[in-house]
C-alpha atoms as a PDB file:
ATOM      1  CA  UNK A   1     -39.383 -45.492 -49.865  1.00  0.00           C
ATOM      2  CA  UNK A   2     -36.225 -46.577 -52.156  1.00  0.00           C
ATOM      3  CA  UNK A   3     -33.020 -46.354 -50.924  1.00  0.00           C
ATOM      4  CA  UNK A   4     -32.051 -43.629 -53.504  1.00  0.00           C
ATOM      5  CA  UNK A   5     -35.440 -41.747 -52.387  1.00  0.00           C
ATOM      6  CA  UNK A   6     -34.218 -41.975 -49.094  1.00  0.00           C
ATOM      7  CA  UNK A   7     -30.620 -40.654 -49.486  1.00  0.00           C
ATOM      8  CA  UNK A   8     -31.642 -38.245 -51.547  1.00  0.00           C
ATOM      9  CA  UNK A   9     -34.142 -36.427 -49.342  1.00  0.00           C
ATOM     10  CA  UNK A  10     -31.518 -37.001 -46.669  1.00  0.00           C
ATOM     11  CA  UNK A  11     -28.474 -35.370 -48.799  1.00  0.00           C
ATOM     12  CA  UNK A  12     -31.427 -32.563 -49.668  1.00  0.00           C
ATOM     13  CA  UNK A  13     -31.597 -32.265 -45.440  1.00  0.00           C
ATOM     14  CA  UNK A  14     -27.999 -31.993 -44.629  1.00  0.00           C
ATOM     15  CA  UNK A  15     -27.484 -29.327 -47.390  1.00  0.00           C
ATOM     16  CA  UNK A  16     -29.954 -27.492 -45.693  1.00  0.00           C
ATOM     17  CA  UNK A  17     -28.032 -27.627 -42.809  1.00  0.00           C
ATOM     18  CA  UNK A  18     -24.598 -26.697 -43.997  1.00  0.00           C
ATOM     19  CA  UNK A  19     -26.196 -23.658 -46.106  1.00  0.00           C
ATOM     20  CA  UNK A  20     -28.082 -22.151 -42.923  1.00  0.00           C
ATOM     21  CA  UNK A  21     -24.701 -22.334 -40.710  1.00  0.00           C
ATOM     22  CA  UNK A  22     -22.656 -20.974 -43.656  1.00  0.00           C
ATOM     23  CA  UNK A  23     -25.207 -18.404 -43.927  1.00  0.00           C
ATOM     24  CA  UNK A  24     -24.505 -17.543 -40.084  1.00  0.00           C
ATOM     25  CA  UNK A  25     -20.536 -16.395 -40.529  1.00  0.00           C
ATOM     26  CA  UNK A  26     -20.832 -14.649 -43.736  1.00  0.00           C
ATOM     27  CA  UNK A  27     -18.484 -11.471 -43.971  1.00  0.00           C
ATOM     28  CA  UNK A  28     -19.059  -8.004 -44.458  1.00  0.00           C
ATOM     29  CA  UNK A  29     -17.348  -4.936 -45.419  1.00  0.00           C
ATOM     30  CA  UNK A  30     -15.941  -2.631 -42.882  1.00  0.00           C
ATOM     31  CA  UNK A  31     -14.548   1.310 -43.700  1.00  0.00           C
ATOM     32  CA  UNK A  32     -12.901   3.266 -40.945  1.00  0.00           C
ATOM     33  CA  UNK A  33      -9.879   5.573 -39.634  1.00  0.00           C
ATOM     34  CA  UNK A  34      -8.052   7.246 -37.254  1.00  0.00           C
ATOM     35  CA  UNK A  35      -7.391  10.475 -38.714  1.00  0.00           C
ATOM     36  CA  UNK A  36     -10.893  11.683 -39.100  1.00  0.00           C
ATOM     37  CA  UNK A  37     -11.256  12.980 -35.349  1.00  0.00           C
ATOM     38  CA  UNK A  38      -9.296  15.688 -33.470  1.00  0.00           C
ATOM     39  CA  UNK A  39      -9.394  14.133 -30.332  1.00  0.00           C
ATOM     40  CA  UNK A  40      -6.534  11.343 -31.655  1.00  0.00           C
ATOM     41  CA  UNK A  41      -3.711  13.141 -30.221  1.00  0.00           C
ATOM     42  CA  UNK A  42      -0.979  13.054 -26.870  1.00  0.00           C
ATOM     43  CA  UNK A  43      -2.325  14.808 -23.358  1.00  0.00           C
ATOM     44  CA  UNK A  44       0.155  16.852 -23.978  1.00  0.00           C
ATOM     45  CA  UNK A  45      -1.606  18.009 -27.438  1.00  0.00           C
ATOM     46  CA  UNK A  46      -0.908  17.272 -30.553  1.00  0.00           C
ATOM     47  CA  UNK A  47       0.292  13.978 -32.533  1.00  0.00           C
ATOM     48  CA  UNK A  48       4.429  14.666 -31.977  1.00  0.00           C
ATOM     49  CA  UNK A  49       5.809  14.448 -28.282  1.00  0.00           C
ATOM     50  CA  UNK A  50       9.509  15.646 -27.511  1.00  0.00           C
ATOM     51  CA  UNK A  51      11.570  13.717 -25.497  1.00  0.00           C
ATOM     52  CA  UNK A  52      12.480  14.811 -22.035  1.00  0.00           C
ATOM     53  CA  UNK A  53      15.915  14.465 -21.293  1.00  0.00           C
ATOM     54  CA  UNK A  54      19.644  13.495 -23.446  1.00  0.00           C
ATOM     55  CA  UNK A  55      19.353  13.599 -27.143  1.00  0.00           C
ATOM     56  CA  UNK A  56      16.935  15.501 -28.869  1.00  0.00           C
ATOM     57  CA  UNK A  57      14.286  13.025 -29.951  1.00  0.00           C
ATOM     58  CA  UNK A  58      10.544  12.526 -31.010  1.00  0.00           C
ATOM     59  CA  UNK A  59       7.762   9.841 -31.043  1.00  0.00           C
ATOM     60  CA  UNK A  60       5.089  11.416 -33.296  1.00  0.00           C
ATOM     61  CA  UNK A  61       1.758   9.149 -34.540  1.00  0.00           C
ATOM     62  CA  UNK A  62       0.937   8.856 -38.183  1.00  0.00           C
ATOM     63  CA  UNK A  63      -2.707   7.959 -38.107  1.00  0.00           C
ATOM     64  CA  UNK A  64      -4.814   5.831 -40.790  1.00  0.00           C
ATOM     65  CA  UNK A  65      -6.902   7.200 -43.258  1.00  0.00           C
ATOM     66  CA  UNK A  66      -9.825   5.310 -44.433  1.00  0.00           C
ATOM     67  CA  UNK A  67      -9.557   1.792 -45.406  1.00  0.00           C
ATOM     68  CA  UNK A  68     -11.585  -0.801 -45.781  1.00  0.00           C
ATOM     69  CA  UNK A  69     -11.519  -4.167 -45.112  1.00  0.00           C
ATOM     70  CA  UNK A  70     -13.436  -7.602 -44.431  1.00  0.00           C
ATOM     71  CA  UNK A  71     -14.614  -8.871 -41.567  1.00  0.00           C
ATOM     72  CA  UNK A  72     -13.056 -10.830 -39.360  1.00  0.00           C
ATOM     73  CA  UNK A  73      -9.248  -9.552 -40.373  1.00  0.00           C
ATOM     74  CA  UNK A  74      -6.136  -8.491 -38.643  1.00  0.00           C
ATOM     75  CA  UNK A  75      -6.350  -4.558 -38.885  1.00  0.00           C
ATOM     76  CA  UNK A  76      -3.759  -1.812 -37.909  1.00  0.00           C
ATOM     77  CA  UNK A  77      -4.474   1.487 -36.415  1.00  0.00           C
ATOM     78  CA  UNK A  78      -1.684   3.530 -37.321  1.00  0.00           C
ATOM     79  CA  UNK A  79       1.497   3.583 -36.729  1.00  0.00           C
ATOM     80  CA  UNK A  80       4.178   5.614 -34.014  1.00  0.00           C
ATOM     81  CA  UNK A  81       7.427   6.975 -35.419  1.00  0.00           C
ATOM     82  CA  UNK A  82      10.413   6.877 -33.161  1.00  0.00           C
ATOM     83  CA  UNK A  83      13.064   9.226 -34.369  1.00  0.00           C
ATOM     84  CA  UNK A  84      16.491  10.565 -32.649  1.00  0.00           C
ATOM     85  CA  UNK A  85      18.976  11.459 -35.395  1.00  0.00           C
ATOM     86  CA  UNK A  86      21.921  11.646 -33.090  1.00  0.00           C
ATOM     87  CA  UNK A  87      21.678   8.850 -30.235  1.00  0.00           C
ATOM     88  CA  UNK A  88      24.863   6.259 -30.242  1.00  0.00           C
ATOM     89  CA  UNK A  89      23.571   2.765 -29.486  1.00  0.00           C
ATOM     90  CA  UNK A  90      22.982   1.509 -25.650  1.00  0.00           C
ATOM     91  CA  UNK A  91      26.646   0.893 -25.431  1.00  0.00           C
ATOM     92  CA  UNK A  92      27.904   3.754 -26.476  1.00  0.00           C
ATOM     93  CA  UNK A  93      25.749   5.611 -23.569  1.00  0.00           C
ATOM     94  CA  UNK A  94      24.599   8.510 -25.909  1.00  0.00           C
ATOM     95  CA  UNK A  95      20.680   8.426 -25.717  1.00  0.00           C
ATOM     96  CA  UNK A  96      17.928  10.145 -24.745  1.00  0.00           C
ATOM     97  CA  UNK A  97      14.857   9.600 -22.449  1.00  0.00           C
ATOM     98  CA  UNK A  98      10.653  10.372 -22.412  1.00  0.00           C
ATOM     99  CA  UNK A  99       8.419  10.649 -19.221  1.00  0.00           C
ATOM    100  CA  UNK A 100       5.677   9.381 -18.627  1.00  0.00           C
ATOM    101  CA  UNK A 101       2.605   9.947 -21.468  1.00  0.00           C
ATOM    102  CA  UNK A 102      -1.041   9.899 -22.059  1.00  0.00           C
ATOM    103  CA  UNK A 103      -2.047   9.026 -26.103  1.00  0.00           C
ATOM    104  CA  UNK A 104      -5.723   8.711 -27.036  1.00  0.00           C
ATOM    105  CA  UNK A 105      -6.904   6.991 -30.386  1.00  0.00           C
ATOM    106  CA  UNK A 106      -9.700   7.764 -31.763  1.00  0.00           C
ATOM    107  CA  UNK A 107     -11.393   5.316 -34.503  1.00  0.00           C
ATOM    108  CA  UNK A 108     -13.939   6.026 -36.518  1.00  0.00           C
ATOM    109  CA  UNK A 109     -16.239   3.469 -38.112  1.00  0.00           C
ATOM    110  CA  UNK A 110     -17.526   5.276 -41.226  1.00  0.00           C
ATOM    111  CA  UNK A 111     -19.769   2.284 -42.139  1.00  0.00           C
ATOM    112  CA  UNK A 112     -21.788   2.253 -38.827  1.00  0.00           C
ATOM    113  CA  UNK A 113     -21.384   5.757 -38.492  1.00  0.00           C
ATOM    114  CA  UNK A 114     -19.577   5.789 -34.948  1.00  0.00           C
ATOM    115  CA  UNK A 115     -16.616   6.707 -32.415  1.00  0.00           C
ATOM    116  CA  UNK A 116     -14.722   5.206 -29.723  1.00  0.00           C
ATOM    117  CA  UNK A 117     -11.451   5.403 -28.388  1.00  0.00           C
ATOM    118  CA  UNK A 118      -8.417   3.276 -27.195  1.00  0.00           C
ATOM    119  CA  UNK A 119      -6.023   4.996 -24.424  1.00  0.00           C
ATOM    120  CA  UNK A 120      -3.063   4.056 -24.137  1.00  0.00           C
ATOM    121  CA  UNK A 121      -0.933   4.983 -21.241  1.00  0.00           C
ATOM    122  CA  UNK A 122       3.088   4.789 -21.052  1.00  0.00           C
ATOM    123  CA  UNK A 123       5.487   5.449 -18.150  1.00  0.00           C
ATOM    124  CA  UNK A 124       8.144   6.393 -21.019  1.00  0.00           C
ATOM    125  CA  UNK A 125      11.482   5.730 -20.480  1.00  0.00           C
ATOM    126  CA  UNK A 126      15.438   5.645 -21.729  1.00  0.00           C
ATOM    127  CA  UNK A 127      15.884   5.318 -26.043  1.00  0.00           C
ATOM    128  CA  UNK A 128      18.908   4.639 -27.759  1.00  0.00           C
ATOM    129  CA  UNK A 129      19.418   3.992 -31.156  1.00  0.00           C
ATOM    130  CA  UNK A 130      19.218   0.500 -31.126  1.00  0.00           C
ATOM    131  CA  UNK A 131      17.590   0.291 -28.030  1.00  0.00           C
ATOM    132  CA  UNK A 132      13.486   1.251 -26.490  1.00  0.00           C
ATOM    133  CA  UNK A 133      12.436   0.969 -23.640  1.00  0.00           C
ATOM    134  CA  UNK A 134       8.639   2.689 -24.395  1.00  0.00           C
ATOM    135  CA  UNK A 135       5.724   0.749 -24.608  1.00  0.00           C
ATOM    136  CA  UNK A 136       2.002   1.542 -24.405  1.00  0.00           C
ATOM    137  CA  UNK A 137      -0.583  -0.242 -22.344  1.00  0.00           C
ATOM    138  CA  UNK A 138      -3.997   0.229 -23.668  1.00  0.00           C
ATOM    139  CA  UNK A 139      -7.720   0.500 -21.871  1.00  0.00           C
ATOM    140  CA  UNK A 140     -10.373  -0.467 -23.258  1.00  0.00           C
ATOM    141  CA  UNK A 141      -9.227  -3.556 -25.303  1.00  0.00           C
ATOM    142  CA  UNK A 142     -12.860  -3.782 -27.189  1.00  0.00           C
ATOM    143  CA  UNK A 143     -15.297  -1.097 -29.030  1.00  0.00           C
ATOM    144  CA  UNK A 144     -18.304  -2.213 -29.547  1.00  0.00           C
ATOM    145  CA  UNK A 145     -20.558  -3.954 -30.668  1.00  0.00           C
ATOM    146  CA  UNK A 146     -23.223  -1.220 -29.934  1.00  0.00           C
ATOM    147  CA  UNK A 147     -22.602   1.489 -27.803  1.00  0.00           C
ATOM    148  CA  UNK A 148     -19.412  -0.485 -25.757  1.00  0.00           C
ATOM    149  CA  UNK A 149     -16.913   2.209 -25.376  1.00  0.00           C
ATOM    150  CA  UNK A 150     -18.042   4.562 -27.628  1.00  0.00           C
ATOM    151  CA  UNK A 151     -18.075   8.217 -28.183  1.00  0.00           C
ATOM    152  CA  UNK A 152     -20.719   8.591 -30.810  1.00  0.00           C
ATOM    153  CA  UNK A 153     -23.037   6.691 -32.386  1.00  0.00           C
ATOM    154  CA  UNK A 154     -23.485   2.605 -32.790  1.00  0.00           C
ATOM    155  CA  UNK A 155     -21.307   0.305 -33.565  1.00  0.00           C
ATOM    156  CA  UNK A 156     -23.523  -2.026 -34.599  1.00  0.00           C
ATOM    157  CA  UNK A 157     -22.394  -5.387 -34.776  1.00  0.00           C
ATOM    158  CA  UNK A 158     -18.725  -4.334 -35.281  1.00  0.00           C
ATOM    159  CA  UNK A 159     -16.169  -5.101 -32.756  1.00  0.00           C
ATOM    160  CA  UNK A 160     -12.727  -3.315 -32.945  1.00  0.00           C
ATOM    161  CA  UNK A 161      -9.811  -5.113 -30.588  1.00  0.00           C
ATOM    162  CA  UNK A 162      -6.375  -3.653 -29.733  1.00  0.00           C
ATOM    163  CA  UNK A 163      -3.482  -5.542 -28.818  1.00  0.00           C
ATOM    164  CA  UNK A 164      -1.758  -4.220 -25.524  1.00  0.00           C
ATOM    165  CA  UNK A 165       0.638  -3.678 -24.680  1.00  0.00           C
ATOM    166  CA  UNK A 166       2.447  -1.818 -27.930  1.00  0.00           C
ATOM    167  CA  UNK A 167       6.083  -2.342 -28.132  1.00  0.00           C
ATOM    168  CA  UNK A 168       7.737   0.648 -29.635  1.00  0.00           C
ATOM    169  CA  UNK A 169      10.507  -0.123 -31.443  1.00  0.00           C
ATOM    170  CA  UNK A 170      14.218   1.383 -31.368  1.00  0.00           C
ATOM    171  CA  UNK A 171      14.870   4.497 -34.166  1.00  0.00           C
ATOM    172  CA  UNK A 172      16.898   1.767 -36.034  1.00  0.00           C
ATOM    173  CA  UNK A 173      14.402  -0.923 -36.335  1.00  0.00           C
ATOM    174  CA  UNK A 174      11.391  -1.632 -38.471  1.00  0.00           C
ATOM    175  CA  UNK A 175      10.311  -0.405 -41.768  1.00  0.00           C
ATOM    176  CA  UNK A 176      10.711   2.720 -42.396  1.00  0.00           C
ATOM    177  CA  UNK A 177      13.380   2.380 -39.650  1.00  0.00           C
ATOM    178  CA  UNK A 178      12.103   3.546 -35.979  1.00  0.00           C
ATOM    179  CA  UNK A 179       8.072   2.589 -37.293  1.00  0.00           C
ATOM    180  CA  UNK A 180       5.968   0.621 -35.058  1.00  0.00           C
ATOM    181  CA  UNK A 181       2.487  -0.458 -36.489  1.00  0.00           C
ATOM    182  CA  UNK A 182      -0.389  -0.153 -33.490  1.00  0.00           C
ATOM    183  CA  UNK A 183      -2.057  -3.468 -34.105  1.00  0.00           C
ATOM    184  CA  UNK A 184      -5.466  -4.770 -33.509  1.00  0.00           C
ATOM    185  CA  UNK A 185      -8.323  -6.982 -35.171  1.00  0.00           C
ATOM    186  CA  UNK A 186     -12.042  -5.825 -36.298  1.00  0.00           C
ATOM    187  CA  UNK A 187     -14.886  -8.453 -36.464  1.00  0.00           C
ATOM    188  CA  UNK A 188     -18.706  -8.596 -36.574  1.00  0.00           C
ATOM    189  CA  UNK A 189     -20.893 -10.247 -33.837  1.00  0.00           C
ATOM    190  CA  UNK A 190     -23.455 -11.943 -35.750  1.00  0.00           C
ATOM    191  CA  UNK A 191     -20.922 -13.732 -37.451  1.00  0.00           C
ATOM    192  CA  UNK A 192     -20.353 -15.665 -34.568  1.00  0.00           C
ATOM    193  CA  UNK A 193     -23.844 -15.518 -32.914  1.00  0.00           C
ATOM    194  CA  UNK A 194     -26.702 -16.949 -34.917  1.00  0.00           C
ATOM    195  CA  UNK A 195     -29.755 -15.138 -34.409  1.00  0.00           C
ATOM    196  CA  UNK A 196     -32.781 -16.432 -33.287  1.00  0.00           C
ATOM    197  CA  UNK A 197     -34.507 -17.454 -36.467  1.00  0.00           C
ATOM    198  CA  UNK A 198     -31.398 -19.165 -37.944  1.00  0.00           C
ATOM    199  CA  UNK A 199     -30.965 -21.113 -35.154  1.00  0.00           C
ATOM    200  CA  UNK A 200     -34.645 -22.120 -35.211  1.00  0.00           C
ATOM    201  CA  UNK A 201     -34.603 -22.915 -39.055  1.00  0.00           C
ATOM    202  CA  UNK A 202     -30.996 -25.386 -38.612  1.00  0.00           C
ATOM    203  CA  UNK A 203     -32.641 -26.980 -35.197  1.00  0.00           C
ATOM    204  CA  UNK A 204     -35.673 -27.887 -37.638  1.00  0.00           C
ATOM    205  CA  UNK A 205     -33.560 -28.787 -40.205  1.00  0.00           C
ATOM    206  CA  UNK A 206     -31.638 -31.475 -37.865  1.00  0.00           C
ATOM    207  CA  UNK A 207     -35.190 -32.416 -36.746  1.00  0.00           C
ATOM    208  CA  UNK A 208     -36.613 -33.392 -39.895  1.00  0.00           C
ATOM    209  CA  UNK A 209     -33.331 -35.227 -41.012  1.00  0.00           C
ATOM    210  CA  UNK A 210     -32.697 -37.459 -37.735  1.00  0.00           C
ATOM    211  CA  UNK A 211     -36.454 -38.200 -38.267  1.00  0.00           C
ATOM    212  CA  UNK A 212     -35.871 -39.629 -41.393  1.00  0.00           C
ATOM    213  CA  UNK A 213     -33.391 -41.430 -39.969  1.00  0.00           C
ATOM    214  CA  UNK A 214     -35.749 -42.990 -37.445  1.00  0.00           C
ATOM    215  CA  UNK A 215     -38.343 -43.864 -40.402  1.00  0.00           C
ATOM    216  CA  UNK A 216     -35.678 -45.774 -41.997  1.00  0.00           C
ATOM    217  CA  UNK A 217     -34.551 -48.015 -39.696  1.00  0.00           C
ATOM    218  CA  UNK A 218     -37.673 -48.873 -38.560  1.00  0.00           C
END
């Protein structure tokens, strides 16, 4: 064999080998929400809780509607309003306070046609206007793939991830002021696991190409 034959049946080889693995992480298209199901809500019912003592004063959850995104990406999963129109700052003393609080979020994948849900659990605590001292630990951190954590249905390959613990910011922070985003990340499994046959086609593929390697030297 030439030397060009060679290289070129070589170069044919490795392309081989760099379409297969691309062909392993390719992404896909992922539509869900949190507003679809009426279980998304405090223990204490509802999406608004009151504060408990001081100031009169609110954190109330604005869930997502349907959106749609690619997979892997940064996602959010709604967002908590902290409001208290007449707390002074920290210094001033003039706050208010929450107890303790139960929240449970609810997502719905509306491409895979399933449920699960995030807790999130919060001792509460004191609020001033330029001052929180809330924040929400959640369990599980992971839906999915497949039936993990769900309520209905399969996930699929889909993960969903939530990032715990979720800082709620002070009424006169953030955008709009008081707004804390619940953040998280979505992803798909077989993006990062090849399955069987793929991984049998690029093993063949390195095979045939170190082969020719061999056959050369020799």
């Amino acid at each position: 064999m030439t030397q060009s034959g060679f290289l070129v049946r070589t170069g044919v080889v490795a392309a081989m080998v760099l379409f297969l693995a691309a062909g392993t992480c390719g992404a896909s298209t992922i539509i869900y929400d949190t507003v679809d199901s009426p279980l998304t809500m405090f223990t204490t019912g509802g999406l608004v809780l009151d504060s408990t003592g001081g100031a009169a004063a609110t954190l109330t959850y604005n869930p997502l509607s349907d959106t749609a995104v690619g997979t892997p990406s940064n996602i959010n999963l709604g967002d908590f309003l902290l409001a208290c129109p007449t707390c002074g700052t920290q210094a001033s003393g003039l706050g208010t306070s929450f107890g303790a609080f139960t929240f449970d979020l609810v997502v719905t994948d509306d491409t895979d046609g399933a449920t699960g849900e995030f807790v999130g659990t919060s001792s509460g605590g004191s609020v001033w206007s330029d001052v929180s001292q809330i924040s929400i630990n959640w369990l599980p951190l992971v839906i999915g793939p497949g039936t993990t954590n769900t309520l209905t249905g399969d996930f699929g390959a889909t993960l969903f991830t939530i990032t715990s613990p979720t800082l709620i910011v002070a009424p006169n922070s953030g955008t709009p002021p008081g707004d804390t985003t619940v953040q998280g990340t979505i992803s798909t499994a077989a993006s990062t696991v090849p399955e069987p046959a793929t991984t049998a086609l690029v093993g063949g593929a390195l095979i045939s190409l170190a082969a020719l390697v061999r056959k050369r030297r020799s």
